[in-house]
Protein backbone atom coordinates (compact mmCIF):
# COMPACT_ATOMS: atom_id res chain seq x y z
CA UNK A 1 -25.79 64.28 8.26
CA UNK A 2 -27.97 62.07 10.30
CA UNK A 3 -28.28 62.82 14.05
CA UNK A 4 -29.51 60.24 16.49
CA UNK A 5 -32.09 61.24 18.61
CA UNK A 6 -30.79 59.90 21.60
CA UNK A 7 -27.09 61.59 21.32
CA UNK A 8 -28.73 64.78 20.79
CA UNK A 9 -30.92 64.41 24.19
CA UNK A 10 -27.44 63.31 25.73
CA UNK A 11 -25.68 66.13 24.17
CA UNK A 12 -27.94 68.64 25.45
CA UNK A 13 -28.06 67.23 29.00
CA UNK A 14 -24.27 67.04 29.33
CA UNK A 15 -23.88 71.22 28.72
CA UNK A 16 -25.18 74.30 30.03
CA UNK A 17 -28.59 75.73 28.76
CA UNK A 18 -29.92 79.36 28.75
CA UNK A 19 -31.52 79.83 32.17
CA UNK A 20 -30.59 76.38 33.64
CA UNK A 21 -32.06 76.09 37.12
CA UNK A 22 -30.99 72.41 37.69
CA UNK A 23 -28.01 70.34 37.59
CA UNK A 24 -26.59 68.68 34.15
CA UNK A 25 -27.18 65.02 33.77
CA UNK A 26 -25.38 63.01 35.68
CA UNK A 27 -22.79 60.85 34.15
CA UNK A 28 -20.25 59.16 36.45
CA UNK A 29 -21.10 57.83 40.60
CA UNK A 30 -19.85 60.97 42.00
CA UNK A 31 -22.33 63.02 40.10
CA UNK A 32 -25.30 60.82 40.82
CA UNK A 33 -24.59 60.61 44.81
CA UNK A 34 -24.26 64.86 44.22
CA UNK A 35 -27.52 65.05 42.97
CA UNK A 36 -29.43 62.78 45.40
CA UNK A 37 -28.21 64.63 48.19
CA UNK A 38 -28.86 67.98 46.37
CA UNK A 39 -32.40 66.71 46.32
CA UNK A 40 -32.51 65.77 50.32
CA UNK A 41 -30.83 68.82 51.12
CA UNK A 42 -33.49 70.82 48.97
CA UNK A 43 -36.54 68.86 50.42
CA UNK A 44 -35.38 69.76 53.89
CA UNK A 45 -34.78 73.35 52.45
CA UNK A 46 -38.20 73.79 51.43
CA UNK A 47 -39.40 72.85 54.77
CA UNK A 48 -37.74 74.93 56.98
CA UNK A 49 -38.55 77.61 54.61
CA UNK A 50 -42.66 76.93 54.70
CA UNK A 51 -42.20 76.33 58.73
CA UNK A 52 -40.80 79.35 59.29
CA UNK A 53 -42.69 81.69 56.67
CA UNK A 54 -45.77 80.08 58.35
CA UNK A 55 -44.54 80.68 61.97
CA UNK A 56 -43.55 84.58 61.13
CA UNK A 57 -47.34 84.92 59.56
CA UNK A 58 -48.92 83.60 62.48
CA UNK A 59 -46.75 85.91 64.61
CA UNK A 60 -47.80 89.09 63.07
CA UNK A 61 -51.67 87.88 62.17
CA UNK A 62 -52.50 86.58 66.42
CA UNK A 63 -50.33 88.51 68.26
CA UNK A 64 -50.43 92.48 67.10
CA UNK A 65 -49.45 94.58 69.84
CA UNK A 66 -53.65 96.41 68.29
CA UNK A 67 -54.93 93.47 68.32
CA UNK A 68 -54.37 91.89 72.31
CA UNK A 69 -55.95 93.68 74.98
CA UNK A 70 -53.88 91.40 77.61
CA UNK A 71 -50.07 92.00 78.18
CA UNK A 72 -48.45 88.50 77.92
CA UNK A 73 -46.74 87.06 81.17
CA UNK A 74 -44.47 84.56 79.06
CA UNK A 75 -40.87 85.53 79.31
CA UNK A 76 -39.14 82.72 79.95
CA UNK A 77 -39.48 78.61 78.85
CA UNK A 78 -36.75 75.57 79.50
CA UNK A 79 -39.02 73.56 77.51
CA UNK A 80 -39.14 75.59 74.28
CA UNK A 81 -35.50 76.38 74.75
CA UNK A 82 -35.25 72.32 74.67
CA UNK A 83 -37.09 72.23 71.79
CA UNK A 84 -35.68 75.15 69.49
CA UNK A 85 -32.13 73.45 70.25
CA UNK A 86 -32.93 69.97 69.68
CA UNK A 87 -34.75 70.39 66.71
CA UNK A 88 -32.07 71.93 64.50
CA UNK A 89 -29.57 69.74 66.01
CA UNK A 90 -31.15 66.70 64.68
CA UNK A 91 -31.38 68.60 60.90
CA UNK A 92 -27.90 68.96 60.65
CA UNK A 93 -27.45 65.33 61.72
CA UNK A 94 -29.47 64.24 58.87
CA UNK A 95 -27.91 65.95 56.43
CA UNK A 96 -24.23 65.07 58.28
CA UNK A 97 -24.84 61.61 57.76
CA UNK A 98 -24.91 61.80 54.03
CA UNK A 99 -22.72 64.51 53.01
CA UNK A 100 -19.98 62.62 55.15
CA UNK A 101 -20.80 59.40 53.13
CA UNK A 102 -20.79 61.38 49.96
CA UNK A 103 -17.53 63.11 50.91
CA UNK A 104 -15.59 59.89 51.91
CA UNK A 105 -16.78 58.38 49.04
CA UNK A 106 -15.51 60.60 46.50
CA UNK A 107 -11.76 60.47 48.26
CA UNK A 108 -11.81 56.79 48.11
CA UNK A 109 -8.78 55.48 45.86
CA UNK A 110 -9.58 52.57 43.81
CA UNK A 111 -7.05 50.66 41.61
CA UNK A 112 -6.78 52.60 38.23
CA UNK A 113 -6.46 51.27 34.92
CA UNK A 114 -5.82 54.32 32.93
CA UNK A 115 -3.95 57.71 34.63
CA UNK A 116 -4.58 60.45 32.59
CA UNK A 117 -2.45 63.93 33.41
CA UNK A 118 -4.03 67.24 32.73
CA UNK A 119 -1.98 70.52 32.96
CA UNK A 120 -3.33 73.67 33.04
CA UNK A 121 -1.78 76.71 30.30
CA UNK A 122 -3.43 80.09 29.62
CA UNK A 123 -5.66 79.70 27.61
CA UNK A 124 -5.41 75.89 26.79
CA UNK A 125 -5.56 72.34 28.44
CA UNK A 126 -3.17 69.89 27.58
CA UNK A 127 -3.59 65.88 28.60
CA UNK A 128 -0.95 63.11 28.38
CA UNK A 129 -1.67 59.35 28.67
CA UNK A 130 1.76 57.80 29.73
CA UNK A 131 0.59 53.99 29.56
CA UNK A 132 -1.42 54.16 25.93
CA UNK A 133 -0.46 51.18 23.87
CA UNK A 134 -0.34 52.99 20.27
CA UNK A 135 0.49 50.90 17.51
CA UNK A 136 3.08 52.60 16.12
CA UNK A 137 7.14 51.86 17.37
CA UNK A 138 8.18 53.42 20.54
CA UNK A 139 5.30 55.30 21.23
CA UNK A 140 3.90 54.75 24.81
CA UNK A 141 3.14 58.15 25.19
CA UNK A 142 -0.36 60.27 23.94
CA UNK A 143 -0.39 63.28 24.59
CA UNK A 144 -3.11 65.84 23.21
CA UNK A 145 -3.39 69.76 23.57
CA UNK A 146 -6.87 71.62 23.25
CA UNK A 147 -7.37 75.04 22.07
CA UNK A 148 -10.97 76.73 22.97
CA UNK A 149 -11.99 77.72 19.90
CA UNK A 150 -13.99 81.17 19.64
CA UNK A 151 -17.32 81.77 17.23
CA UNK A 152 -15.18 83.20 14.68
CA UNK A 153 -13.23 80.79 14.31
CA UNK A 154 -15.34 77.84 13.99
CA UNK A 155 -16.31 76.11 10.66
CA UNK A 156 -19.15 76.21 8.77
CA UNK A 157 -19.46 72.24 9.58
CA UNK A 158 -19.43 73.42 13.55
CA UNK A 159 -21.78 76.37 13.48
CA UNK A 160 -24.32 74.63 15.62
CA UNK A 161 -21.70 74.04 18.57
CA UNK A 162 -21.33 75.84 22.03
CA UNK A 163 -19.94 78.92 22.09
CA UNK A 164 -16.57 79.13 24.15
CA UNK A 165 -17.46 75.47 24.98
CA UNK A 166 -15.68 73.80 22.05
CA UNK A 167 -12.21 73.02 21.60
CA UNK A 168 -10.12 71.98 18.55
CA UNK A 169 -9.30 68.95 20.07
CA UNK A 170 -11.48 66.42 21.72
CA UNK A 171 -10.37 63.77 24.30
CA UNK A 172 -12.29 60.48 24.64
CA UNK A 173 -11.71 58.16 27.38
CA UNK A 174 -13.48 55.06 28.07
CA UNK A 175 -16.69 53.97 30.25
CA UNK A 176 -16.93 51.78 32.78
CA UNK A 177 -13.24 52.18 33.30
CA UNK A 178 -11.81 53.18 36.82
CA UNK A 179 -9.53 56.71 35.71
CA UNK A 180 -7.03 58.77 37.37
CA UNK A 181 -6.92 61.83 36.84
CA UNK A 182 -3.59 63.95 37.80
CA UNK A 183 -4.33 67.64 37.48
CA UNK A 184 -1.72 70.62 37.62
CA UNK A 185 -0.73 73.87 36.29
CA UNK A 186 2.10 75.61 34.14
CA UNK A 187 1.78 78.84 34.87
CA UNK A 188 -1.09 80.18 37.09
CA UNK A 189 -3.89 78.70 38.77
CA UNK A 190 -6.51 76.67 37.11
CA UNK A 191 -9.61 74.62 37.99
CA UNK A 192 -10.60 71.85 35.59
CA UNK A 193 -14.17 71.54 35.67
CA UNK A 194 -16.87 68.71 34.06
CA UNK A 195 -19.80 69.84 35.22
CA UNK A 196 -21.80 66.19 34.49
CA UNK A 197 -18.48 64.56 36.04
CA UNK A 198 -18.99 66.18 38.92
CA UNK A 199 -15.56 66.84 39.25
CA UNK A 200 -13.96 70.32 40.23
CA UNK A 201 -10.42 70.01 40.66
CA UNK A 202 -7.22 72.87 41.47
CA UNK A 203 -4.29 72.72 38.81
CA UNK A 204 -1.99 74.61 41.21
CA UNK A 205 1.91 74.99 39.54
CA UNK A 206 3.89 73.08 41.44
CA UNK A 207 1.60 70.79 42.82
CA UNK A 208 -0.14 67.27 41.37
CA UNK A 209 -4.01 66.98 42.40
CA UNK A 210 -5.29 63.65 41.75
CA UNK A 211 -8.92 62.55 41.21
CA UNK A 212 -10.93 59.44 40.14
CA UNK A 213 -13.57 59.08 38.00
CA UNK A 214 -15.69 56.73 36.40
CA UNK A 215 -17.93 57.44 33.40
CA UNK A 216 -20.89 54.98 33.39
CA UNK A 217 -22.20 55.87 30.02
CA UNK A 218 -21.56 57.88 26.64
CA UNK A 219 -21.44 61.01 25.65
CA UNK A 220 -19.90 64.12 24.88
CA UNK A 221 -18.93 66.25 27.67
CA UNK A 222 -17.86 70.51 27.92
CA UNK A 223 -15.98 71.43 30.82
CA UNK A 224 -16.16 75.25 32.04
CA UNK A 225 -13.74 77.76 33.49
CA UNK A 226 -13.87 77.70 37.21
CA UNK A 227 -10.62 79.99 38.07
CA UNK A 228 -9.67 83.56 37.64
CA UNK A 229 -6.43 82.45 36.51
């Protein structure tokens, strides 16, 4: 069997790794406007971090109680007050500004042209496509069920695959396609997860959670479990 380089690079990005200290690839808008504000958050991270590791050193290296032979006569500063108060004020404002975006953004509702409904079962996911033109008679309906499918009991043909990660059952949906996703539960709580989707959603019974998403390229995709159901 021949194996494009380029779906294997994809296939790797799009699942979890051993000792993964970043984020999967992103593969739909949500995901990228996740990571580029994971990366201004972390910049700002890093410098708070080096301003204040640098601010404790110079604290314990110039003024040791051993190493001042005058008592200080500062107790008291409006202006440094000022400053300590302002400063932090205007950090959270810059990272307000985008996480607000980012969070309106994602709760926009655009006009769908597929709905897709996920329900939650112990231990399986099952999806249903009410508006799927199949071409046999009286069949609007497509409905799917996926099993996770253990080491054991995975072929010889599927050896290679991700442990717990693969399911008997695949579900492909199309790119560049606006998608709604309605997520709930049949029995207990669930949490339907695509990591590269950036999508985390609640399958509560009883309850219909809906989502959109919009996959801007190909690939193949592993969700994880995200619930103690």
């Amino acid at each position: 069997m021949i194996i494009d380089n380029k779906f294997l690079s994809n296939l790797i990005c799009d699942a979890p790794e051993s000792w993964q200290v970043g984020l999967q690839e992103p593969a739909s808008i949500t995901m990228e406007g996740i990571l580029i504000f994971n990366n201004h958050l972390l910049f700002l991270l890093i410098a708070i971090v080096l301003f204040v590791g640098w601010l404790i050193y110079n604290t314990i290296f110039y003024y040791e109680e051993f190493s001042n032979k005058f008592n200080s006569r500062f107790v008291h500063s409006n202006s440094l007050e000022i400053v300590w108060t302002t400063i932090p004020a205007l950090i959270l404002l810059t990272l307000s500004t985008p996480s607000f975006t980012l969070l309106y953004a994602m709760d926009e509702i655009s006009e769908p042209e597929l709905s897709i409904k996920i329900l939650g079962h112990q231990w399986f996911w099952s999806y249903e496509i009410s508006d799927f033109n199949s071409c046999r008679k009286n069949q609007k309906t497509f409905k799917l069920v996926c099993y996770m499918m253990v080491l054991d009991g995975l072929p010889k043909e599927k050896q290679g695959y991700f442990r717990l990660l693969e399911t008997n059952r695949r579900l492909i949906l199309p790119t560049n396609t606006h998608l709604r996703l309605l997520v709930s539960a049949a029995d207990v709580l669930h949490s339907w997860t695509i990591p590269s989707f950036g999508l985390k959603v609640d399958a509560c019974p009883g309850r219909l959670n809906q989502v959109n998403l919009f996959i801007k390229r190909a690939g193949l995709f592993y969700g994880q479990c995200s619930e103690i159901c």
